[in-house]
Protein backbone atom coordinates (compact mmCIF):
# COMPACT_ATOMS: atom_id res chain seq x y z
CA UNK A 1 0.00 0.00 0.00
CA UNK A 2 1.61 3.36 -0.98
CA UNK A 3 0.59 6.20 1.54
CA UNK A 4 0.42 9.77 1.04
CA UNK A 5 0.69 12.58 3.13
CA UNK A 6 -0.65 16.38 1.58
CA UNK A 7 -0.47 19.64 3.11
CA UNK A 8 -3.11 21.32 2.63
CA UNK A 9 -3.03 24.65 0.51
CA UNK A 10 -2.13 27.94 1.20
CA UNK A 11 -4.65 29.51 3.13
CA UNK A 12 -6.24 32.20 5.82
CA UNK A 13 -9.22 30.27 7.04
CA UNK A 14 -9.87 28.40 3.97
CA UNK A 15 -7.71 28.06 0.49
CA UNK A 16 -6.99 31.18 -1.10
CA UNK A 17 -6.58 31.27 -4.83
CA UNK A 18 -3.01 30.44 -4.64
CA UNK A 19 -3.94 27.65 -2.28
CA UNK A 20 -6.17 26.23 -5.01
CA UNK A 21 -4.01 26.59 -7.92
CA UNK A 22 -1.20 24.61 -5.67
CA UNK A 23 -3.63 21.71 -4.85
CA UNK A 24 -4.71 22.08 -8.44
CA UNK A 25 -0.96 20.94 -9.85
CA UNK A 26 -0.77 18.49 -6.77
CA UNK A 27 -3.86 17.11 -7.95
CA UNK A 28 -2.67 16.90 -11.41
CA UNK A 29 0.74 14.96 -9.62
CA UNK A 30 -1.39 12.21 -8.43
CA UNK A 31 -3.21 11.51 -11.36
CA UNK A 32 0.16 11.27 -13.23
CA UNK A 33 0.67 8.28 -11.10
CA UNK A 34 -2.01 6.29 -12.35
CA UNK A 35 -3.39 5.51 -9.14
CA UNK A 36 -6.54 3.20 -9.17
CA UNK A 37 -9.54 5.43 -8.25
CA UNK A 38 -11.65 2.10 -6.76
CA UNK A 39 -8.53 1.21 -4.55
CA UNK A 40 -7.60 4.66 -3.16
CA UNK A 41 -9.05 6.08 -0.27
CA UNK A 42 -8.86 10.12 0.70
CA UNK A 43 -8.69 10.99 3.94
CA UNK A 44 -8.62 14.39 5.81
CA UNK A 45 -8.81 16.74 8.54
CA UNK A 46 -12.46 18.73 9.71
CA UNK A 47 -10.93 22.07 9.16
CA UNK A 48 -12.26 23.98 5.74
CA UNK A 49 -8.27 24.56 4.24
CA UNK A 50 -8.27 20.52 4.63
CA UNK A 51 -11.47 20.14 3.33
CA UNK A 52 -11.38 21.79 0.55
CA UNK A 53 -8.65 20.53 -0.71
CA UNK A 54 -9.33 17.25 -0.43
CA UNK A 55 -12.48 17.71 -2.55
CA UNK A 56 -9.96 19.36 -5.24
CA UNK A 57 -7.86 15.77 -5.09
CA UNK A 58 -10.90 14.27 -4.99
CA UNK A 59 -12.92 15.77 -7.58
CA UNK A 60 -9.36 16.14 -10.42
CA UNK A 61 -8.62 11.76 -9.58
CA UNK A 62 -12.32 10.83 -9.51
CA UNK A 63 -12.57 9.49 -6.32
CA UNK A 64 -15.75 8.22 -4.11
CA UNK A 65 -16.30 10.14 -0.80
CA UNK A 66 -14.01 11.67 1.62
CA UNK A 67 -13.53 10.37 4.48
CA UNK A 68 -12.71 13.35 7.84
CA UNK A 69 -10.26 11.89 10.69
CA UNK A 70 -10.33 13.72 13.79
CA UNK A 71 -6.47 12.92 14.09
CA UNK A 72 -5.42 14.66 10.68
CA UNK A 73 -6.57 17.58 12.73
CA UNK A 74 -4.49 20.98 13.21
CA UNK A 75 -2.86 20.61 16.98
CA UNK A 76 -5.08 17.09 17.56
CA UNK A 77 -3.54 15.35 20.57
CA UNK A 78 -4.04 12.08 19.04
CA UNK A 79 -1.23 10.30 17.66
CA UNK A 80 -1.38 11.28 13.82
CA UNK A 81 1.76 8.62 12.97
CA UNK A 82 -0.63 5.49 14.63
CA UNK A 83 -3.57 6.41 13.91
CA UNK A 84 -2.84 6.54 10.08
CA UNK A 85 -0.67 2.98 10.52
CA UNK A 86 -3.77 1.42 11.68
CA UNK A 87 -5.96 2.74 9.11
CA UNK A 88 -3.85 1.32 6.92
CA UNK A 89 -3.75 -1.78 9.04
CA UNK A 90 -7.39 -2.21 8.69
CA UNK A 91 -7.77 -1.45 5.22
CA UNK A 92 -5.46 -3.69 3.51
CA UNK A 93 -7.65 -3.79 0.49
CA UNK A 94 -7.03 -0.35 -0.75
CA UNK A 95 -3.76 0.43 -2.76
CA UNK A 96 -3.19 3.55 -1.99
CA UNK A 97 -4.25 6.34 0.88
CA UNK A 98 -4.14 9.88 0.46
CA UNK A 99 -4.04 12.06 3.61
CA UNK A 100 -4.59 15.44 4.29
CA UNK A 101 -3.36 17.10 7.21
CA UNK A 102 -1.39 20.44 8.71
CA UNK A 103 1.67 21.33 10.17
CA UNK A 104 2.87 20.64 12.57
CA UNK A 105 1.37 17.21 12.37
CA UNK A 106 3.11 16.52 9.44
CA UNK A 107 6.65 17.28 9.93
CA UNK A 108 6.24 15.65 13.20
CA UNK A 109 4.81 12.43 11.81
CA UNK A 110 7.52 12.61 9.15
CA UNK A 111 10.21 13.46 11.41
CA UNK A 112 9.54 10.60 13.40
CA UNK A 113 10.54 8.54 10.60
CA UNK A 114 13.66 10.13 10.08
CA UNK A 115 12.72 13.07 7.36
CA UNK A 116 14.36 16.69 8.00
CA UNK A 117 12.70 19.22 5.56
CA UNK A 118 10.00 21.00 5.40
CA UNK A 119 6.32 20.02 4.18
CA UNK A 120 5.57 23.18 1.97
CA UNK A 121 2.01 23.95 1.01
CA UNK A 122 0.45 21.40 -1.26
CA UNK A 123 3.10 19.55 -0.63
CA UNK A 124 3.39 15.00 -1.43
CA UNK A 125 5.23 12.97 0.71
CA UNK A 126 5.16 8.98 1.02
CA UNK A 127 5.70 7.18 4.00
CA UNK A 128 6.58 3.57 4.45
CA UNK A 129 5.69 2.34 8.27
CA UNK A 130 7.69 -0.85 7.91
CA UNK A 131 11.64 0.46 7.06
CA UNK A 132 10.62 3.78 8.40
CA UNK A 133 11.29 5.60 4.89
CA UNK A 134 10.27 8.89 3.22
CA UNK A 135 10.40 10.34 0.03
CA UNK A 136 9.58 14.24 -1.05
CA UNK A 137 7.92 13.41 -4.25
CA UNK A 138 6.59 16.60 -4.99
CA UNK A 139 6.03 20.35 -4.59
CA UNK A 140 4.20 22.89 -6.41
């Protein structure tokens, strides 16, 4: 399973037009990948800047519903890094798993597994749980 992590984009409440127009060539990014729509599953944080541009991702790849997880969320106390290895613990039939979270969740969750930089806005990065890997694949 290849997992995903997207920061949302730039925003002051919600996306501004620059925030859309960088989730619109991240968007663009994952469907160069060729990921299967039926076997890829979008998750994101309650807050509108997440939200909306999740349904960006979602609407450009053609994917089914979005699904909100309370630990995506900006300053959650839940353990983001878990809480997404047991979703994708659970759902073992799905290929692929985009999330959408904040900062600092996601240099946190990222540093943990041994990345340094920074998670710009719109931002890809892939994780890999088991050899504790990550790769920058892409910034608008």
């Amino acid at each position: 399973m290849r997992i995903f992590l997207v920061r949302h984009g730039d925003a002051m409440g919600g996306l501004m037009d620059f925030g859309r127009g960088q989730i619109s060539r991240t968007a663009d990014f994952f469907k160069s990948l060729g990921l299967d729509a039926s076997k890829t599953v979008l998750l994101t944080s309650q807050l509108p800047r997440a939200v909306e541009t999740a349904e960006i991702i979602r609407q450009t790849l053609g994917l089914g519903e979005v699904l909100p997880k309370s630990w995506l969320r900006c300053g959650t106390s839940e353990n983001t890094a878990t809480s997404l290895a047991q979703f994708a613990v659970d759902n073992a039939d799905f290929t692929a798993v985009i999330a959408v979270s904040h900062m600092p969740e996601i240099e946190n969750l990222l540093g943990k597994l041994g990345f340094n930089g920074a998670a710009g806005n719109g931002s890809v990065h892939e994780i890999e749980f088991q050899s504790r890997t990550v790769a920058r694949l892409f910034q608008p």
